[in-house]
Structures are given as C-alpha cells and as structure tokens.
N, C-alpha and C. Protein backbone atom coordinates (compact mmCIF):
# COMPACT_ATOMS: atom_id res chain seq x y z
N UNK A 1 70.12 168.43 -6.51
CA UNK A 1 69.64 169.01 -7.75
C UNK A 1 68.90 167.92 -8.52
N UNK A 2 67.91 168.40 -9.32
CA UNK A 2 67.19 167.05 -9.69
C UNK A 2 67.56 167.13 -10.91
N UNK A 3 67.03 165.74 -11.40
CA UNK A 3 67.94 165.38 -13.18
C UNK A 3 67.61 166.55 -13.79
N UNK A 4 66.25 167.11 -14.01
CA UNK A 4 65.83 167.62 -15.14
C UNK A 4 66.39 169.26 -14.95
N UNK A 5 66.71 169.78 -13.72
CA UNK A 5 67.77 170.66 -13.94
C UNK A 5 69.46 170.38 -14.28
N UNK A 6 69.46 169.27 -14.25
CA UNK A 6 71.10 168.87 -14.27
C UNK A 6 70.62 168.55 -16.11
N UNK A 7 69.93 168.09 -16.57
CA UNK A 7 69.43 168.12 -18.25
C UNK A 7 69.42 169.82 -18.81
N UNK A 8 68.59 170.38 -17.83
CA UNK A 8 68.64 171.89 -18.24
C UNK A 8 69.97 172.56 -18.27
N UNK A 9 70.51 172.26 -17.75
CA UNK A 9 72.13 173.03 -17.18
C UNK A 9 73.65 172.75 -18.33
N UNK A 10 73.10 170.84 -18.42
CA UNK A 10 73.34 170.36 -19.94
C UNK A 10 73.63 171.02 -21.12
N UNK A 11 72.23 171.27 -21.03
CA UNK A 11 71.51 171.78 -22.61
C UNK A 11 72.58 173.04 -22.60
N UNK A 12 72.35 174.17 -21.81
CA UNK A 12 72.99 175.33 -21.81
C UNK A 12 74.24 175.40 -22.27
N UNK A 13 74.77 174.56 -21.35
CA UNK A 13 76.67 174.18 -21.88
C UNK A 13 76.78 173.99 -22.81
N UNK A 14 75.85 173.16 -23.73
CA UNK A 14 76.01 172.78 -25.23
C UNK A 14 76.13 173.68 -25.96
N UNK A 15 74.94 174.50 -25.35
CA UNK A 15 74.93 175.57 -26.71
C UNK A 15 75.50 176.96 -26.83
N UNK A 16 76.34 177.27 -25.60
CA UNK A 16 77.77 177.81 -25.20
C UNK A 16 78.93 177.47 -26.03
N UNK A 17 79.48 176.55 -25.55
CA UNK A 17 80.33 175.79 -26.23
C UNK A 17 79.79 175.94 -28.11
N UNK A 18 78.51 175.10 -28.39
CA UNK A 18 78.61 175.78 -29.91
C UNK A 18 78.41 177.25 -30.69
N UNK A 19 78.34 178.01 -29.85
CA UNK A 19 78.48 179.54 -29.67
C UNK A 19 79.73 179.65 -29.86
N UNK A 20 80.77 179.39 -29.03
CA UNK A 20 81.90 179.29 -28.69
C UNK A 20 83.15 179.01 -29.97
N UNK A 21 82.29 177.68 -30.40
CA UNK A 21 82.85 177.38 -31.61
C UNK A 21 83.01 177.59 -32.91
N UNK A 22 81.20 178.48 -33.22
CA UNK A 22 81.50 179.22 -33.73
C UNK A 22 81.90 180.57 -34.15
N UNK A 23 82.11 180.87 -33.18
CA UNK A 23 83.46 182.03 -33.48
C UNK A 23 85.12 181.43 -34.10
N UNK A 24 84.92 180.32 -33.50
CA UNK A 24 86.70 180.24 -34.29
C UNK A 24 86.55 179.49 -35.77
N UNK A 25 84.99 179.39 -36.30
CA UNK A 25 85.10 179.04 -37.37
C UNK A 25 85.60 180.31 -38.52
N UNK A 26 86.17 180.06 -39.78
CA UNK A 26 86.12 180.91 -40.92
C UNK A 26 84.91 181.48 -40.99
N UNK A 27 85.31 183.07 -41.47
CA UNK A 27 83.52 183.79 -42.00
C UNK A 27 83.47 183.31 -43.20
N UNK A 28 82.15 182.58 -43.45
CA UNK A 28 81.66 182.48 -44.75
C UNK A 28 81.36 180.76 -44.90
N UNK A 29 82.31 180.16 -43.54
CA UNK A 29 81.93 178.55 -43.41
C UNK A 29 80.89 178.43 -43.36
N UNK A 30 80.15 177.16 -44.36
CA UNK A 30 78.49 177.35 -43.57
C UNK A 30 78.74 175.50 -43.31
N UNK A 31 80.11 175.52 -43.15
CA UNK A 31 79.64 173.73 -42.79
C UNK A 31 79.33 173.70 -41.42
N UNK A 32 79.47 172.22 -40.85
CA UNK A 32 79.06 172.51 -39.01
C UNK A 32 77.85 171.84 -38.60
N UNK A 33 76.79 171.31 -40.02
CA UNK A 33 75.55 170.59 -39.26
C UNK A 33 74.66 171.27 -38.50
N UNK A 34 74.79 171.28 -37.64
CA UNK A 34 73.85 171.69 -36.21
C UNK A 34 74.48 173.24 -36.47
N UNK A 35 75.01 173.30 -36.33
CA UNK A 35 75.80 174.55 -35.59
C UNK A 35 75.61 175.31 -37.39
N UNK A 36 75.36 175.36 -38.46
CA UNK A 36 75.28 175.55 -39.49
C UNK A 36 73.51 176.36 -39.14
N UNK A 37 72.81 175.60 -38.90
CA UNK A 37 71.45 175.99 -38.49
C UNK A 37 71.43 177.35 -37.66
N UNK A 38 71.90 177.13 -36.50
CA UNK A 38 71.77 177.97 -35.78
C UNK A 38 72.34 179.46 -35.59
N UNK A 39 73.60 178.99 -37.01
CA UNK A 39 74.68 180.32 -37.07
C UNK A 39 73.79 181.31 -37.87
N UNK A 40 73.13 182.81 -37.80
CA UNK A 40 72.53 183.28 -38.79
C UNK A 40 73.58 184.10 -39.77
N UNK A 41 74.91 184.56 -38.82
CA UNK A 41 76.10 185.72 -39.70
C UNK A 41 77.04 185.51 -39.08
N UNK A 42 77.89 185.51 -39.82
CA UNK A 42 79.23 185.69 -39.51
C UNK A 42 79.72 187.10 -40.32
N UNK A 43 80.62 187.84 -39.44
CA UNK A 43 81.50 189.17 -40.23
C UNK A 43 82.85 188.94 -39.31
N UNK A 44 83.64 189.56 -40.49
CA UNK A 44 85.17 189.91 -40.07
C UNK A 44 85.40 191.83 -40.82
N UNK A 45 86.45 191.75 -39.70
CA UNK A 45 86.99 193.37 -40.21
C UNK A 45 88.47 193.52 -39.57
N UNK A 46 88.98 194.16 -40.66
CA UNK A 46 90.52 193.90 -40.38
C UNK A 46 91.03 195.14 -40.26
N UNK A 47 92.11 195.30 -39.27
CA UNK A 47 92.86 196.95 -39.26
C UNK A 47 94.25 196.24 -40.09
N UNK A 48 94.27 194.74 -39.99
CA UNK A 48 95.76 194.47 -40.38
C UNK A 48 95.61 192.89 -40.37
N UNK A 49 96.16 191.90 -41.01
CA UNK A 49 96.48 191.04 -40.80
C UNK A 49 96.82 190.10 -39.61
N UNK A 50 97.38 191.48 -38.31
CA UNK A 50 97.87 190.61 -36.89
C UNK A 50 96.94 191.51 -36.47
N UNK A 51 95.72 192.15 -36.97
CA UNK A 51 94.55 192.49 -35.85
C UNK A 51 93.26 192.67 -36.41
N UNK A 52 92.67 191.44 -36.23
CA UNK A 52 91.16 191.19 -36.44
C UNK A 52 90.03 191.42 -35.82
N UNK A 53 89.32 191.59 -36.28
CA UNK A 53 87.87 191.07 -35.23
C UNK A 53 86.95 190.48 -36.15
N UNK A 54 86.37 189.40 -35.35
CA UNK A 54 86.34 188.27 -36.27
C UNK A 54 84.34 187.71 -34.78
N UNK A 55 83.34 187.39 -35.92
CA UNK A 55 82.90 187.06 -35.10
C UNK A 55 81.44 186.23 -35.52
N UNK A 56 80.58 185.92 -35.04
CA UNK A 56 79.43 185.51 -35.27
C UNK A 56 77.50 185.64 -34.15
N UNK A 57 76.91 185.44 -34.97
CA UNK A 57 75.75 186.06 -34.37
C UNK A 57 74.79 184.40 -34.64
N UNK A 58 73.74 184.21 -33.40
CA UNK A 58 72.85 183.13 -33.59
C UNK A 58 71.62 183.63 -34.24
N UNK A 59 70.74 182.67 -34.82
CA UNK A 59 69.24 183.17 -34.47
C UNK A 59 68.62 183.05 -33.25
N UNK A 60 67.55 183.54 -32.89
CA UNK A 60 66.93 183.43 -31.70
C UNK A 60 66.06 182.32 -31.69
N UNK A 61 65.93 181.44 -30.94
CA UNK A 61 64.96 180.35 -30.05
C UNK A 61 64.36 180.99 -29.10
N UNK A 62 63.22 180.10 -28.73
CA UNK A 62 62.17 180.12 -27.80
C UNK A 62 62.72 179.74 -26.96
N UNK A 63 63.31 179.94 -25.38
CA UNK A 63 63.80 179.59 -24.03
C UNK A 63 62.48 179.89 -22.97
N UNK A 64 61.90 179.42 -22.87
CA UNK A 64 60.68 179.85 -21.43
C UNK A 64 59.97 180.98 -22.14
N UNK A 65 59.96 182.17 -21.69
CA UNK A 65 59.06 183.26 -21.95
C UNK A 65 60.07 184.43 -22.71
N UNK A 66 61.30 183.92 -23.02
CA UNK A 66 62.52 184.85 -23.83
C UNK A 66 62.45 183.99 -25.08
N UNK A 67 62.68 185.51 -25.89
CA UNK A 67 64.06 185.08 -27.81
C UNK A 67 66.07 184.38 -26.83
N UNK A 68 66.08 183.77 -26.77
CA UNK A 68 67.38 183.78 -26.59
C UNK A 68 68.27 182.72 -28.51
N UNK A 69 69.45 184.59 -28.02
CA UNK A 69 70.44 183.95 -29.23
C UNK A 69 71.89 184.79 -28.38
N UNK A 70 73.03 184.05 -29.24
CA UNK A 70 74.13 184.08 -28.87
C UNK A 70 74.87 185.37 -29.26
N UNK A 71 76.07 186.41 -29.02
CA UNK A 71 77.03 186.94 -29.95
C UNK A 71 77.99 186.40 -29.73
N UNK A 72 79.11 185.92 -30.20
CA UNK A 72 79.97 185.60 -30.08
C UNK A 72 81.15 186.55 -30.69
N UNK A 73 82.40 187.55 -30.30
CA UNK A 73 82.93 188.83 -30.93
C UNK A 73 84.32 188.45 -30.15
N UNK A 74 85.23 188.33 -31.10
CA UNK A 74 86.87 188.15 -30.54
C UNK A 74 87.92 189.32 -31.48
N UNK A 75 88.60 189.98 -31.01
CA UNK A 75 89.74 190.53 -31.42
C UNK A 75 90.80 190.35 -31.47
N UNK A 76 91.89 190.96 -32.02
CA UNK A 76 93.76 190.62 -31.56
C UNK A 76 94.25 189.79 -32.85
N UNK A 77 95.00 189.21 -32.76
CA UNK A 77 96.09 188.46 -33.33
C UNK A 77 95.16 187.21 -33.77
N UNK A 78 94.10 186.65 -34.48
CA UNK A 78 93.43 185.90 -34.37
C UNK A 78 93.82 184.67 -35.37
N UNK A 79 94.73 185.19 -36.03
CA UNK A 79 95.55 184.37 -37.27
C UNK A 79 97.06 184.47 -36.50
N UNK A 80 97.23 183.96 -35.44
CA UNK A 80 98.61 184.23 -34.50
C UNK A 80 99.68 184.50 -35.59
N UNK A 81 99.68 185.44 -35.92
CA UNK A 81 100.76 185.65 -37.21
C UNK A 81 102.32 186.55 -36.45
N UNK A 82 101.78 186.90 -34.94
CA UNK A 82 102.54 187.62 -34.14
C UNK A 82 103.69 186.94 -32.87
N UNK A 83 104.43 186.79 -33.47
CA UNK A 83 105.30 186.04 -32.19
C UNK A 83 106.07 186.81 -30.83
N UNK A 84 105.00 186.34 -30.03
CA UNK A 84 104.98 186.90 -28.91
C UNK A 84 104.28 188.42 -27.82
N UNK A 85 104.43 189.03 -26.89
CA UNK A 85 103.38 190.13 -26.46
C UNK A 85 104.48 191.10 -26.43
N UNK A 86 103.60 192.52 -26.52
CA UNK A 86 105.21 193.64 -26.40
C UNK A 86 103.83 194.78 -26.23
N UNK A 87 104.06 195.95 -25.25
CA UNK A 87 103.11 197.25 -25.89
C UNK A 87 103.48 197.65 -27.20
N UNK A 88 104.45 197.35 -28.04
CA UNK A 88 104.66 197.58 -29.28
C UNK A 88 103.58 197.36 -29.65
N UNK A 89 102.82 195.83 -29.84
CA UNK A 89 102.27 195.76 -30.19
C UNK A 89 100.68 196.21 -30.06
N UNK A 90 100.12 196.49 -29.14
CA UNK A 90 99.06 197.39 -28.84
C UNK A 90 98.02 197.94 -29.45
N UNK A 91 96.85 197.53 -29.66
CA UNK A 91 96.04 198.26 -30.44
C UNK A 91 94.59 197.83 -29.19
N UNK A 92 94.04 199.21 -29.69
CA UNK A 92 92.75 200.05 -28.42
C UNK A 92 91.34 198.67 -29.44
N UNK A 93 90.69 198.00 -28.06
CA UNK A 93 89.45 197.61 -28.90
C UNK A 93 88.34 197.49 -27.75
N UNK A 94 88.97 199.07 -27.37
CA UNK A 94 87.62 199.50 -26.24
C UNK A 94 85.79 199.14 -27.57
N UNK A 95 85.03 198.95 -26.92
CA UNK A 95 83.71 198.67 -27.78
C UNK A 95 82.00 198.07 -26.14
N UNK A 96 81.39 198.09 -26.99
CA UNK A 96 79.95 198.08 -26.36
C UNK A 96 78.98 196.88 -27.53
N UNK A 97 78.57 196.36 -27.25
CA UNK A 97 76.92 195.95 -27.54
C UNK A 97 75.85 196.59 -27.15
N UNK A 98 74.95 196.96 -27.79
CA UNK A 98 74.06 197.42 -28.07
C UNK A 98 72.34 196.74 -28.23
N UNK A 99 71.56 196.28 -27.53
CA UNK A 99 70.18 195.48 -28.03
C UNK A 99 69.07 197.04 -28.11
N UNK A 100 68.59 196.89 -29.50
CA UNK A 100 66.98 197.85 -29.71
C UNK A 100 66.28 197.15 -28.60
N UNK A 101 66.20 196.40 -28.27
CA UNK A 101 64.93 195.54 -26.81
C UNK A 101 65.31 194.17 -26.05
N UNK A 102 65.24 194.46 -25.29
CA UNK A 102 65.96 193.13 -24.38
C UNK A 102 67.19 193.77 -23.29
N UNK A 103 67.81 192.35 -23.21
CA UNK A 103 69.16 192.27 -21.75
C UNK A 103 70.03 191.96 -22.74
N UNK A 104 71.33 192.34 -22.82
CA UNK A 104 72.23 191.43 -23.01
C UNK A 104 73.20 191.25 -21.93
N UNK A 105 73.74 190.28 -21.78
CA UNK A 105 74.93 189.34 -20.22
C UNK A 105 76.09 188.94 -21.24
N UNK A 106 77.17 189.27 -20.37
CA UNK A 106 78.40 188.37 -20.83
C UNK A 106 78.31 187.14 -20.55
N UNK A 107 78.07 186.29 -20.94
CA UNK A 107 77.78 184.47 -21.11
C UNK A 107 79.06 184.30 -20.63
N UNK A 108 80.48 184.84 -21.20
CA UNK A 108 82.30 183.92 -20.89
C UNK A 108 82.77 185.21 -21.40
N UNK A 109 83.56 185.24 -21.14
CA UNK A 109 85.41 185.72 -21.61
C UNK A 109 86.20 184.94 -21.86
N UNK A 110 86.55 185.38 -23.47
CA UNK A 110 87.60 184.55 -24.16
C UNK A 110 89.21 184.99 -24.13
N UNK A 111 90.14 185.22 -23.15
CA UNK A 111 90.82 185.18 -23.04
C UNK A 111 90.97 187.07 -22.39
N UNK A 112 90.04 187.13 -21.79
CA UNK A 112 89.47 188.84 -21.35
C UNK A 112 90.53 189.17 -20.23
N UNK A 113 91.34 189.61 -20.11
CA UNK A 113 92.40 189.72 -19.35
C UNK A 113 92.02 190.92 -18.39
N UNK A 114 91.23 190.63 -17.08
CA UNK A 114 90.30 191.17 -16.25
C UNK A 114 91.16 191.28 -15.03
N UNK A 115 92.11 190.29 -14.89
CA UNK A 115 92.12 189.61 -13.81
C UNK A 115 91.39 188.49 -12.95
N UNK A 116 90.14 188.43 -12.82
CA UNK A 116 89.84 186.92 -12.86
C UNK A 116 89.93 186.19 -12.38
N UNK A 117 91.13 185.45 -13.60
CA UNK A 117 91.24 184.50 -13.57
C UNK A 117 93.23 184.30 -13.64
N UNK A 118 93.27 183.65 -13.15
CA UNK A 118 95.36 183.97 -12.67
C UNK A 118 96.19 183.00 -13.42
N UNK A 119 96.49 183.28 -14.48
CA UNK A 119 97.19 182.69 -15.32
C UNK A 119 98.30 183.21 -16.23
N UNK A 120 99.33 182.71 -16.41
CA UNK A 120 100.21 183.55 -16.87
C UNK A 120 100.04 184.50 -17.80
N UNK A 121 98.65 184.38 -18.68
CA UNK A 121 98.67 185.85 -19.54
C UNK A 121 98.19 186.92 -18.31
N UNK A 122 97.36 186.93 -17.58
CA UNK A 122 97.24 187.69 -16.37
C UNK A 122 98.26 188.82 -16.33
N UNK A 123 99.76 187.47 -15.18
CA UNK A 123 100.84 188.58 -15.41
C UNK A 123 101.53 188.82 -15.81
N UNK A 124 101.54 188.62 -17.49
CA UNK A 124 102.03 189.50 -18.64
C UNK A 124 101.52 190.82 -18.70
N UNK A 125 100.09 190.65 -18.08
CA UNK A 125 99.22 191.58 -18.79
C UNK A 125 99.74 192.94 -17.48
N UNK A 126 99.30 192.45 -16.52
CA UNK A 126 100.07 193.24 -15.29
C UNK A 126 101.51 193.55 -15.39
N UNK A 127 102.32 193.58 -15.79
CA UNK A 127 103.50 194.05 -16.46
C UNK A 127 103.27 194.90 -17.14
N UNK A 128 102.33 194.93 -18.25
CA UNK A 128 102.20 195.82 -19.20
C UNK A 128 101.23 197.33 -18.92
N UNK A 129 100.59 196.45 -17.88
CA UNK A 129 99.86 197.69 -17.62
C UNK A 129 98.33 197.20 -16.64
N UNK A 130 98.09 197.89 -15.12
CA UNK A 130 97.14 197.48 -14.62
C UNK A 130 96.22 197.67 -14.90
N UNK A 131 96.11 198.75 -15.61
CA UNK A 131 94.76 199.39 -16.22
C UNK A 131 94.72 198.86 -17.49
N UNK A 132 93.42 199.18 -18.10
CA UNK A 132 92.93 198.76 -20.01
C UNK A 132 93.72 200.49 -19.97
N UNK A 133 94.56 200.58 -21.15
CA UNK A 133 94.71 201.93 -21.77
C UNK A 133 96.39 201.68 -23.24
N UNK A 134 96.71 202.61 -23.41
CA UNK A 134 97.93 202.43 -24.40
C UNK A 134 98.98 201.81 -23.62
N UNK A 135 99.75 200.28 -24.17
CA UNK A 135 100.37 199.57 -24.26
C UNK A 135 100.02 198.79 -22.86
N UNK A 136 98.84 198.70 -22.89
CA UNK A 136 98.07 197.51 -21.82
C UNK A 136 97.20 196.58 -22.46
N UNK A 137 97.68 195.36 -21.68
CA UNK A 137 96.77 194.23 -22.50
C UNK A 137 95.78 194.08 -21.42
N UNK A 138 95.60 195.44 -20.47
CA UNK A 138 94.35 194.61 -19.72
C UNK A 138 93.16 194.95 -20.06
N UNK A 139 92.07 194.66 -19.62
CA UNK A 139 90.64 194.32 -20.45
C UNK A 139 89.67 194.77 -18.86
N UNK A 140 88.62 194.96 -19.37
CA UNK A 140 87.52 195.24 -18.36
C UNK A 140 86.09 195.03 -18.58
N UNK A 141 85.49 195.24 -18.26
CA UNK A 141 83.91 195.79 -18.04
C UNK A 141 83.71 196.81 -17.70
N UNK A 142 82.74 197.71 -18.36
CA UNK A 142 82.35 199.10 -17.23
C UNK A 142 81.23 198.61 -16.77
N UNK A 143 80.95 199.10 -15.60
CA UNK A 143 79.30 199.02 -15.35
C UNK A 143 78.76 199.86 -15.99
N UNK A 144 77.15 199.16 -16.41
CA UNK A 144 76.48 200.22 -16.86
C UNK A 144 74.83 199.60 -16.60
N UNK A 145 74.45 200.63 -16.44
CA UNK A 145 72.91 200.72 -15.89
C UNK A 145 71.88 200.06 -16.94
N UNK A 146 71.85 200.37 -18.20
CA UNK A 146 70.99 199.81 -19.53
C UNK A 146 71.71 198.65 -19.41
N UNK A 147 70.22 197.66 -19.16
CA UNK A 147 70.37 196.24 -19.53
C UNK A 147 70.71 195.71 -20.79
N UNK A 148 70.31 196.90 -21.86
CA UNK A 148 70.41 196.29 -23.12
C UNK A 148 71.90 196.64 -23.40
N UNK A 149 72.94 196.72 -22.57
CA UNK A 149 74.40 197.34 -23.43
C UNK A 149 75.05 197.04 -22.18
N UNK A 150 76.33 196.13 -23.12
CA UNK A 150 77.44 196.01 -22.16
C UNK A 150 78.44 196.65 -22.82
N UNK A 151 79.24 197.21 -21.85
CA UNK A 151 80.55 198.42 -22.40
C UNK A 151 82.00 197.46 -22.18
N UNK A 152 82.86 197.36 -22.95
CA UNK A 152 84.05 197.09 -22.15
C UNK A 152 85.11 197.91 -22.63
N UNK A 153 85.88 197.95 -21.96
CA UNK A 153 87.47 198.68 -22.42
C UNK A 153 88.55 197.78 -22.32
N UNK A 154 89.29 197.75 -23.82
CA UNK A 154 90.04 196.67 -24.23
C UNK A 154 90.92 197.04 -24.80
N UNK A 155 92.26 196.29 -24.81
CA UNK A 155 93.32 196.17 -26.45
C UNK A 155 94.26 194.80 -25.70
N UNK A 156 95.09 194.92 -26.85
CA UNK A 156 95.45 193.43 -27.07
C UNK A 156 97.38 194.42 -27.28
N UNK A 157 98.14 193.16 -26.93
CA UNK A 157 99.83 193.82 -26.82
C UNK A 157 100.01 192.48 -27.89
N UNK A 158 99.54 192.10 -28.96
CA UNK A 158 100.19 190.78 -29.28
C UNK A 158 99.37 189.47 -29.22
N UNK A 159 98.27 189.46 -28.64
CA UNK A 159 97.40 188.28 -27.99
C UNK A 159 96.07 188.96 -28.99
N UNK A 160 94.54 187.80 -28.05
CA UNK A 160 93.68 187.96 -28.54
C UNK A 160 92.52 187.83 -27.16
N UNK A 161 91.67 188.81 -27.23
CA UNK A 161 90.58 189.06 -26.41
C UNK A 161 89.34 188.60 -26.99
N UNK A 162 87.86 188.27 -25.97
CA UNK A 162 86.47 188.10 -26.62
C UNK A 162 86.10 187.91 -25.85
N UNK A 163 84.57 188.32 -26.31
CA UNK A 163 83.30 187.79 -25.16
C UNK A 163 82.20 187.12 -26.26
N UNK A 164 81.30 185.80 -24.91
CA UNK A 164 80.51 185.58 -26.24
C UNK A 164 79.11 186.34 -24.81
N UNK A 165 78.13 187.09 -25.79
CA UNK A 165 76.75 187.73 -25.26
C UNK A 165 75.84 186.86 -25.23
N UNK A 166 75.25 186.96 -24.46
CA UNK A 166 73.87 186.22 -24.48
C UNK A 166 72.62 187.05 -24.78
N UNK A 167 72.12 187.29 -25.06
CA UNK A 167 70.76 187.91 -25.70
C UNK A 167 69.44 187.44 -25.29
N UNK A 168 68.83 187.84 -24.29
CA UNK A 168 67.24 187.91 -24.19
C UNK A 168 66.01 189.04 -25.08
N UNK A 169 65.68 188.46 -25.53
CA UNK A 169 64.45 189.33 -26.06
C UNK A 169 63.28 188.99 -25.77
N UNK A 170 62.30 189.71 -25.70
CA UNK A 170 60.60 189.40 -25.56
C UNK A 170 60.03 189.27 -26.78
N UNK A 171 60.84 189.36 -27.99
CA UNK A 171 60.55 188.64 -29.28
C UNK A 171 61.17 188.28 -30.31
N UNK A 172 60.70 187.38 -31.11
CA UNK A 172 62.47 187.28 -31.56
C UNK A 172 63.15 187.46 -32.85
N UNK A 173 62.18 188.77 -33.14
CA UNK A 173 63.34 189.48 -33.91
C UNK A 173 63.75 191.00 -33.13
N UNK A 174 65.29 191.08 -33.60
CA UNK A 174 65.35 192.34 -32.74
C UNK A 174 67.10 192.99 -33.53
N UNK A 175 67.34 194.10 -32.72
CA UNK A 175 68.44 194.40 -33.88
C UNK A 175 69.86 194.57 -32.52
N UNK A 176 70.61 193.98 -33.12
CA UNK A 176 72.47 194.27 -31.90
C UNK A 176 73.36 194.87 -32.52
N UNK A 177 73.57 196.00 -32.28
CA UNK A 177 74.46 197.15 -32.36
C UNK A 177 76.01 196.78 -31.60
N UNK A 178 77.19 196.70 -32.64
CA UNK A 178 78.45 196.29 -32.02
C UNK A 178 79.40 197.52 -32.45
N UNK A 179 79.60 197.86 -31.19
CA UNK A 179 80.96 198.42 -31.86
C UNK A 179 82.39 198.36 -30.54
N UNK A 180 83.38 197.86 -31.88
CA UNK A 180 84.82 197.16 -31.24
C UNK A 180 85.84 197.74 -32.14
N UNK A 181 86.54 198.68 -31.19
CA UNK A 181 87.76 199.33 -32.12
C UNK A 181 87.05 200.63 -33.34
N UNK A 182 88.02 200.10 -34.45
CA UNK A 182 87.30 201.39 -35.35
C UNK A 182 86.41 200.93 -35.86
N UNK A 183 85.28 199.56 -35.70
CA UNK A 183 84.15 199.01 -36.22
C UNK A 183 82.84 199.15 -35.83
N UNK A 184 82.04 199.26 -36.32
CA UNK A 184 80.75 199.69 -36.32
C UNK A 184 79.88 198.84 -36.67
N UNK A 185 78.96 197.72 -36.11
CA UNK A 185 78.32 196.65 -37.38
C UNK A 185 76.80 196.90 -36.85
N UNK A 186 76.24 196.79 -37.37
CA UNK A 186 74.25 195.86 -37.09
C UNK A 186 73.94 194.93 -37.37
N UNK A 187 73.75 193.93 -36.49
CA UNK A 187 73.64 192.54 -36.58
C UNK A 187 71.82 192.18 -36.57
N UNK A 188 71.45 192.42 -37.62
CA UNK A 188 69.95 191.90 -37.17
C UNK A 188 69.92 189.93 -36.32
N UNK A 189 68.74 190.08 -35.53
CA UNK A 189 68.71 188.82 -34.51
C UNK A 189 67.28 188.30 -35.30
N UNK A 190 67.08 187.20 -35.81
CA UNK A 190 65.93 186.64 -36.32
C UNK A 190 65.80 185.61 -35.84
N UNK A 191 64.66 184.51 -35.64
CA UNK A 191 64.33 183.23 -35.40
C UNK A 191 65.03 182.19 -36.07
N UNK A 192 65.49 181.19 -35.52
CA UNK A 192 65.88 179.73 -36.70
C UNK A 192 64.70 179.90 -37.51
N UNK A 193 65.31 179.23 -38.86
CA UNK A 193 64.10 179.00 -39.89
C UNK A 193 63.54 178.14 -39.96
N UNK A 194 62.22 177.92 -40.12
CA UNK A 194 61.74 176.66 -40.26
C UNK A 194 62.31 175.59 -41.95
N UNK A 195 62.22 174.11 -40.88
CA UNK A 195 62.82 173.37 -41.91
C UNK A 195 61.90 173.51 -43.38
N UNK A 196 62.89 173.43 -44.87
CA UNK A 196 62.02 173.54 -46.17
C UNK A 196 62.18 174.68 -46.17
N UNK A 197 62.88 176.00 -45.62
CA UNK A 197 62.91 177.63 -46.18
C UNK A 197 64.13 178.05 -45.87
C-alpha cells in the first residue's frame, strides 16, 4: 500500500473517531476546537431519564467528487442511571435515516448488538432474545434497496445502542430525515463555514 493511501486511510479514522466523539459530547457543548467547527447540531430527546437519544450531525466537506458529513445517533441508558440489563427494562428504538439526495452507509456500530461481534453483551443479548422485538436487546439492519435510507430494528433491555452514518451528497447542502423510537427530527446538512462568518 503506498504512503499516500495509508495518509488517506489516516485522515478517515480521524474523522470517525471525531464523529464518534462527538456524540458522547453534551448537547449544547460548543467546546472541542476542531471538532467545534465541524459539529453543525447537536439534539437530544428523552422518553425518560434512563432512555435517551442523544446525538449529533457534521457539516459537509468536499471529499473527491462527494459533500461528505457525518450522523452520529445513540440511544438507551446514555446517562447509565440503570444498574444492570433485564427485558424489564426494554424499550423499542426500531428507526431509519433518511437523505433528500445522496447514499447514506453505516460508518460503525456503537454497541449495535447484531451479533457481529462476540462479546459478552452479545450473550446477554441472546438470552434475552435472538431476534430485535419486546424484551430483546438485539439490534439489526434491514436491507433496503434506497441508497439514501438505512432502516434498523432496535431496543435496548438496560444498555445503550448507535450508529454513526456517513453521508455522501453531490452537493453540499442537503436535508437527513431521522427517525428513532417515538422521535422524528430534520437535520439540515450544510457546508463548514468559511473562516470570519
């Protein structure tokens, strides 16, 4: 592999990871520097105290011949105020993304209990239930044919689920339609601003 893809590959991780990060910031932080720039919104919406959804949106950059910007969208227990997993605890945060123009891709799963990946929330989650449905903490993807919308079917027993999106557009403003649980949002996608505005 030559440097300047191992530089390209770099770059990407970086700005994953600060995607990444900001989601677990507070809504309404605008500290962060770098990551301050690039954050355009943050929203939260609460059914309860032990069940959030909590999340943030980038502006779009110029990548090659794409707008690329980030979503970053987590649910569950996000203020761990809940000790421990139970279907007691259980709440549905089946939901979709939505792009007016473009692709959107799942970039990661934040703790997306798919199977996967084999780790003891795994088989908690398989205990509770193999399928995503009432008093299952398992999580999915549907397939779906429109590039611009990814579907998943979700809930949480006690824990916390997320995905962060990646976003291509052919320009770069454009509008992302979320909906997770009983939430509904529109996230307009705009360009970083130029420095001085």
């Amino acid at each position: 592999m030559s440097a300047l893809k191992l530089v390209s590959l770099a770059g990407v991780a970086c700005l994953l990871a600060a995607a990444v990060a900001m989601a677990d910031e507070p809504a309404g932080d605008e500290g962060g520097g770098g990551l301050a720039r690039l954050k355009a919104a943050t929203f939260e919406r609460k059914n309860s105290d032990e069940d959030l959804l909590r999340g943030s949106i980038t502006h779009s950059w110029k990548r090659g011949g794409v707008w690329v910007a980030y979503l970053v969208i987590r649910w569950g227990d996000l203020d761990r105020k809940i000790d421990g997993y139970s279907p007691d605890y259980y709440s549905n945060w089946d939901g979709h993304v939505a792009l007016d123009k473009g692709i959107a891709m799942v970039a990661r799963k934040l703790a997306f209990d798919d199977g996967t990946a084999r780790r003891i929330d795994d088989r908690r989650a398989e205990r509770a239930g193999a399928e995503p449905g009432p008093g299952s903490g398992r999580d999915r993807i549907v397939p779906e044919t429109d590039p611009k919308k990814i579907v998943w079917k979700a809930g949480v027993v006690g824990g916390t689920d997320g995905l962060v999106i990646r976003i291509e557009m052919p320009e770069p403003t454009g509008v992302c339609r979320v909906k997770a649980g009983n939430f509904s949002l529109e996230l307009p996608v705009r360009p970083v601003p130029r420095r001085g505005k």
